[in-house]
Protein backbone atom coordinates (compact mmCIF):
# COMPACT_ATOMS: atom_id res chain seq x y z
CA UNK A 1 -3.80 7.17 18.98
CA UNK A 2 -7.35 5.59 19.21
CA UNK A 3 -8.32 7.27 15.42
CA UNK A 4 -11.01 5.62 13.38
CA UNK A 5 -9.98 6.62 10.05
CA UNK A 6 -12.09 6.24 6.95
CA UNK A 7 -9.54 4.58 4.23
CA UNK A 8 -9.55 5.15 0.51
CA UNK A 9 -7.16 3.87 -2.53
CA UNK A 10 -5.96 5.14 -5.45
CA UNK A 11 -8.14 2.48 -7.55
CA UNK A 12 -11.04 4.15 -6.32
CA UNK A 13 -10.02 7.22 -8.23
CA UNK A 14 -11.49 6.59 -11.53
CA UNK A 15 -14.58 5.33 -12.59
CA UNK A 16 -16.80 4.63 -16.21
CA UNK A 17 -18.82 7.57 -14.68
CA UNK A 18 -18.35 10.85 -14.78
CA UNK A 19 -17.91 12.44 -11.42
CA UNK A 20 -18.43 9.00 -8.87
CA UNK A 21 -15.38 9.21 -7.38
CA UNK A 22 -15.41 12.94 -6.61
CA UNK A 23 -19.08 11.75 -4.78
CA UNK A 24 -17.25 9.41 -3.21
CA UNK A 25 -14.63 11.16 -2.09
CA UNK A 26 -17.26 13.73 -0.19
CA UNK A 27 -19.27 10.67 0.76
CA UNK A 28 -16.07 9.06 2.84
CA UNK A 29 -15.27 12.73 4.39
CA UNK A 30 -18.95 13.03 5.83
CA UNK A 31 -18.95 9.71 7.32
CA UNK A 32 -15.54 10.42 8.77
CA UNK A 33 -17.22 13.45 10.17
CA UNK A 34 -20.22 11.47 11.47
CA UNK A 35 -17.75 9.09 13.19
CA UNK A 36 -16.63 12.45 15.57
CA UNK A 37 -20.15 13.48 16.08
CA UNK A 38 -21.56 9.77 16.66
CA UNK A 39 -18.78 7.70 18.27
CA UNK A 40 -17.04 10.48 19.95
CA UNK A 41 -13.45 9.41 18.37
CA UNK A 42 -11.37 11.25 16.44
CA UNK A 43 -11.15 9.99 12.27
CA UNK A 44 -9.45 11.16 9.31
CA UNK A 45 -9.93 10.87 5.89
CA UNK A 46 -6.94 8.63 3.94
CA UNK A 47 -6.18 8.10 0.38
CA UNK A 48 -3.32 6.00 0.21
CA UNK A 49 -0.93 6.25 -3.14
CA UNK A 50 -2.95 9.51 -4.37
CA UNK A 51 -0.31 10.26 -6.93
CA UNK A 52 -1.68 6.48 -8.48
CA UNK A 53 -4.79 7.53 -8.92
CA UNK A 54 -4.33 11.20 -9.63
CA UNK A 55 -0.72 11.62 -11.09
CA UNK A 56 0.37 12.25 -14.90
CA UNK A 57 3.41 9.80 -16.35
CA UNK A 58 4.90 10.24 -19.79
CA UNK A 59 1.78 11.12 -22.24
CA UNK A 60 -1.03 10.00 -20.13
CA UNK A 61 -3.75 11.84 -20.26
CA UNK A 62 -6.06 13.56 -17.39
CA UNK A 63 -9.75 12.11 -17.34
CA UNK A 64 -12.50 14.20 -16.29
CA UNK A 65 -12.61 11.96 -13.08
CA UNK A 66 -9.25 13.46 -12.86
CA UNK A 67 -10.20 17.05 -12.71
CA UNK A 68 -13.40 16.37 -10.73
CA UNK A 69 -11.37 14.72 -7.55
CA UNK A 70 -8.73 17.24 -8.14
CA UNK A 71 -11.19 19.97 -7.73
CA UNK A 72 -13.08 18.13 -4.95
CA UNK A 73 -10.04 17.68 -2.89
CA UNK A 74 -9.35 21.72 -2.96
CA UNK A 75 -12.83 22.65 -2.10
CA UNK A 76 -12.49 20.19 1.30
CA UNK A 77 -9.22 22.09 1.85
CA UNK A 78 -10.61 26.03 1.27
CA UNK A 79 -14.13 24.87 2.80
CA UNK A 80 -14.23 21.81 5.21
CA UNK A 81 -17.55 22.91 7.18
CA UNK A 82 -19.71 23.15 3.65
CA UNK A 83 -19.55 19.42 1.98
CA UNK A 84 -22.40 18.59 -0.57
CA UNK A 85 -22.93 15.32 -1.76
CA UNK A 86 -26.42 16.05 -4.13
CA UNK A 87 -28.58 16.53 -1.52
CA UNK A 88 -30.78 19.60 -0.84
CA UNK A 89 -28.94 23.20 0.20
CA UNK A 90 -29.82 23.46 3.55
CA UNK A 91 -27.46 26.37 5.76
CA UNK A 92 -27.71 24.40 8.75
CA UNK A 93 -26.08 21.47 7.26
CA UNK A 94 -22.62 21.89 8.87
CA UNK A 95 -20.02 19.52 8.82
CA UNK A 96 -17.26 18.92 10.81
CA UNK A 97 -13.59 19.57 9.88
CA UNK A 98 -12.00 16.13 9.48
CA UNK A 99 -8.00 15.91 8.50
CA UNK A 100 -7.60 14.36 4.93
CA UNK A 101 -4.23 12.51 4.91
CA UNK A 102 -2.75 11.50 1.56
CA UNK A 103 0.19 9.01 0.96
CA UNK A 104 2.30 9.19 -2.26
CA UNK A 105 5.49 8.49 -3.70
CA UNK A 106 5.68 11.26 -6.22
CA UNK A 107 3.60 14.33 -5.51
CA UNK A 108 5.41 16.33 -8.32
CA UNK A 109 2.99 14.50 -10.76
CA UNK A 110 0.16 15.93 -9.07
CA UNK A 111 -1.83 19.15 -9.89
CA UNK A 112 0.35 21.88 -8.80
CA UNK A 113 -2.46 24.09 -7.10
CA UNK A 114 -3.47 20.66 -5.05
CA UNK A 115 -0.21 20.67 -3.16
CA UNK A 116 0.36 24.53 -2.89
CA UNK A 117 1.37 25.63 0.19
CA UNK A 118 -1.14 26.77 2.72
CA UNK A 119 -3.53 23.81 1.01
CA UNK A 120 -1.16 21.08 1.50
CA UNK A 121 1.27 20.37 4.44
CA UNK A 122 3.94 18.11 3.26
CA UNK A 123 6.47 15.59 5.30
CA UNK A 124 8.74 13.11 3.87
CA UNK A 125 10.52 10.43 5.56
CA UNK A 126 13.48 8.84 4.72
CA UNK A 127 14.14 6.81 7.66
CA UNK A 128 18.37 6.85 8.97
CA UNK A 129 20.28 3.73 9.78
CA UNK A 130 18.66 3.52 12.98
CA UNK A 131 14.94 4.10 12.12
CA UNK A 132 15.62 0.90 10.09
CA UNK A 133 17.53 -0.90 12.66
CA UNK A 134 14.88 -0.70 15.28
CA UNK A 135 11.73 -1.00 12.45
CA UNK A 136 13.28 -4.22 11.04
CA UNK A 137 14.37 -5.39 14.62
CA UNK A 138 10.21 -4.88 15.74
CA UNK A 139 9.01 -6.42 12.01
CA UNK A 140 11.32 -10.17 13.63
CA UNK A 141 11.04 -9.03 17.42
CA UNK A 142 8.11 -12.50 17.45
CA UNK A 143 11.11 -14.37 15.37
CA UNK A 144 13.73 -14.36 18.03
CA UNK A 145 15.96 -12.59 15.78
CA UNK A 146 18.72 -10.03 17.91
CA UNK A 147 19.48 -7.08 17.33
CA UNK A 148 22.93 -7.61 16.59
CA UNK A 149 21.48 -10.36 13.99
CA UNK A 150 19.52 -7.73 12.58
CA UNK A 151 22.47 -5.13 11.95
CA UNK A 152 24.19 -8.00 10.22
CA UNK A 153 21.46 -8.34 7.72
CA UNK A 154 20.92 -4.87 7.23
CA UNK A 155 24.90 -4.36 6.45
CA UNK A 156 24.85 -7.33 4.24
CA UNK A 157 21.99 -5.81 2.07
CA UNK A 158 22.71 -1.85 2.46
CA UNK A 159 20.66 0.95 0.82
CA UNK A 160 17.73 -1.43 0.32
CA UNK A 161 13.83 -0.28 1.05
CA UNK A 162 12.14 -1.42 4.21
CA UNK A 163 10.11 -3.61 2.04
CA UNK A 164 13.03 -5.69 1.09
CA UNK A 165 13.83 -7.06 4.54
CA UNK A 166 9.87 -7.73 5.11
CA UNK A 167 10.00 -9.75 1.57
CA UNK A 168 12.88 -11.77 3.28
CA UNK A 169 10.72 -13.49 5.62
CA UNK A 170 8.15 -13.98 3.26
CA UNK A 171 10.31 -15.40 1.06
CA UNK A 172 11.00 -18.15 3.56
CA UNK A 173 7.56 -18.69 4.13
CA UNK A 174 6.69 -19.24 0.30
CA UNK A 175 9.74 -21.96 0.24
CA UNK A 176 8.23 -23.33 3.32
CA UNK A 177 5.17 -23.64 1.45
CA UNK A 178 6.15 -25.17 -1.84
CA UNK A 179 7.97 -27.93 0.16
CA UNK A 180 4.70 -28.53 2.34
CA UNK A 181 2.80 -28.98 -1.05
CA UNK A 182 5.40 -31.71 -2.19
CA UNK A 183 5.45 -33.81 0.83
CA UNK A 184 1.09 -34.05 0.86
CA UNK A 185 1.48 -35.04 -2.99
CA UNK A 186 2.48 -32.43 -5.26
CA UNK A 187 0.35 -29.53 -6.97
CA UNK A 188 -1.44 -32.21 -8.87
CA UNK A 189 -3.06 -33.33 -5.80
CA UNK A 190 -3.13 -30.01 -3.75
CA UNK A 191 -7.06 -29.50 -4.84
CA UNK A 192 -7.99 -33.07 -3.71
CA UNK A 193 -6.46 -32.56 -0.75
CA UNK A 194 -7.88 -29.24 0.93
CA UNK A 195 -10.70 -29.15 -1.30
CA UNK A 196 -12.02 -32.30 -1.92
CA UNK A 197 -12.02 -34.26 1.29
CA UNK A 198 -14.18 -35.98 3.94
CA UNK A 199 -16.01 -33.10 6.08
CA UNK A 200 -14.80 -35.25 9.08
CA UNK A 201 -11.12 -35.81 7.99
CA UNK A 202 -8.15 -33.62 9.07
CA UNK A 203 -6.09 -31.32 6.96
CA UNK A 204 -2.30 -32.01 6.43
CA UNK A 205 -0.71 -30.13 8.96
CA UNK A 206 1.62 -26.54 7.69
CA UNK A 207 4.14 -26.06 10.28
CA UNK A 208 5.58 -22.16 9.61
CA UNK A 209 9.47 -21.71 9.31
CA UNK A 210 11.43 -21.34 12.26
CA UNK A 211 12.83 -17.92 10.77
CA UNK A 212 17.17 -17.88 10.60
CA UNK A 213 19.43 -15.61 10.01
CA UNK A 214 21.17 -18.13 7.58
CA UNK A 215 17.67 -18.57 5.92
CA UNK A 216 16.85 -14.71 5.63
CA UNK A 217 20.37 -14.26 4.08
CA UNK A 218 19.56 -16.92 1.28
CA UNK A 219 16.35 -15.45 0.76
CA UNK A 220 18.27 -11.80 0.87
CA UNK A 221 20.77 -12.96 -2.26
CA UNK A 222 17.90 -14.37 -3.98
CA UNK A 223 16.09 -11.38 -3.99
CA UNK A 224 18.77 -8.95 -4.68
CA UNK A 225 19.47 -11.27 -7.95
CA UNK A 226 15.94 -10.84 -9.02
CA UNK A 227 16.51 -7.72 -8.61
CA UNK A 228 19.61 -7.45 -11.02
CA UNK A 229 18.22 -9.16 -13.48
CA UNK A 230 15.27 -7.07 -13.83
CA UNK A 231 17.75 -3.58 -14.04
CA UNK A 232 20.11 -5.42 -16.51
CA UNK A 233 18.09 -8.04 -18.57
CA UNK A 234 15.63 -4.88 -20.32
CA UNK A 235 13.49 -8.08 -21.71
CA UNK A 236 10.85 -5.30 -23.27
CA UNK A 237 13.41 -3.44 -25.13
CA UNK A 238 15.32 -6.76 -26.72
CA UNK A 239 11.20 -8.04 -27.18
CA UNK A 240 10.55 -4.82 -29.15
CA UNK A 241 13.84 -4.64 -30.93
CA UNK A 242 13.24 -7.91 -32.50
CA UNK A 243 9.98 -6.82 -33.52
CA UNK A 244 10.83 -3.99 -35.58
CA UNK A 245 14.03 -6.30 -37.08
């Protein structure tokens, strides 16, 4: 869409002092409006994983960082021309209106106000079978993996996040990997050998995985017992049990 947007995280959110990353978020908004006015393109602000940064779990409590980029974040909605940063009032200092984008998992642990309607417009997407046929069939389009390969892995590992079948390549790449570091001589020697070596001499030679649909499906099963074990295993709970036995 040719946008130059200005990114923020969540981890930017908080900060040992009080009211730095409410500057900062007012900071990153001017300079996203100074990108329209000097480059000509059109920006946005983005905080990605606000609810992070800014949501309340169980009995955590809100900081005062908290309330300040709360608070921030509503006057940029109500008042997107008027943007102080500490500098001296002057009426002609106008800014322009730049769209602030936030991405989040849970927004119901946000501020209610912040999300209101008429201050926040909301869309969620949970993408259908099809979205995820064609996204995963793009993410292994360099791969030479079909389509119909793709369907088959997707109905082998249903109701599972798009991040799953992304993992599953770099799952094979990480095995790939650990088998390139024995044949040059084992972990021992790994340092010596990239690290330590003759300016002039040649590094052993990584060779990336010629990616399979019988490979991804190993690296699918593996994954999806990792995953079990984590949901039935409850390691803290049996760790904390013993300790009050």
């Amino acid at each position: 869409m040719g946008v130059e947007p200005v990114i923020m995280s969540a981890g930017e959110l908080e900060s040992e002092r009080a009211g730095e990353p409410g500057k900062l978020i007012r900071e990153r908004y001017r300079t996203a409006s100074q990108v329209i006015q000097n480059q000509g393109k059109i920006s946005c602000l983005m905080i990605n994983d606000i609810d992070a940064g800014l949501g309340r779990f169980g009995n955590t409590q809100m900081t005062v960082n908290n309330q300040i980029v709360v608070g921030t974040l509503m006057n940029l909605s109500d008042n997107p021309t008027r943007v102080s940063i500490g500098q001296k009032w002057r009426e002609s200092d106008v800014t322009h209106r730049v769209p602030i984008i936030v991405t989040g998992n849970d927004f119901s642990t946000l501020y209610a106000p912040l999300i209101r309607d008429g201050r926040m417009e909301k869309f969620y997407w949970q993408p259908d079978r099809e979205d995820v046929i064609n996204i995963v069939h793009r993410m292994y389009a360099k791969d030479g993996i079909s389509k119909d390969e793709v369907i088959s892995l997707i109905d082998t590992f249903p109701n599972q996040a798009l991040d799953f079948y992304g993992a599953l390549r770099s799952r094979t790449y990480d095995q790939s990997i650990s088998k390139w570091v024995s044949d040059i001589g084992g972990y021992e020697n790994l340092g010596e050998k990239l690290l330590k070596g003759r300016k002039n001499s040649k590094l052993p030679t990584f060779i990336p995985p010629k990616q399979t649909v019988e490979a991804l499906l190993e690296s699918g099963h593996s994954l999806v017992k990792e995953q079990q074990l984590i949901m039935t295993s409850r390691l803290s709970k049996e760790y904390m049990k013993n300790i009050d036995d």
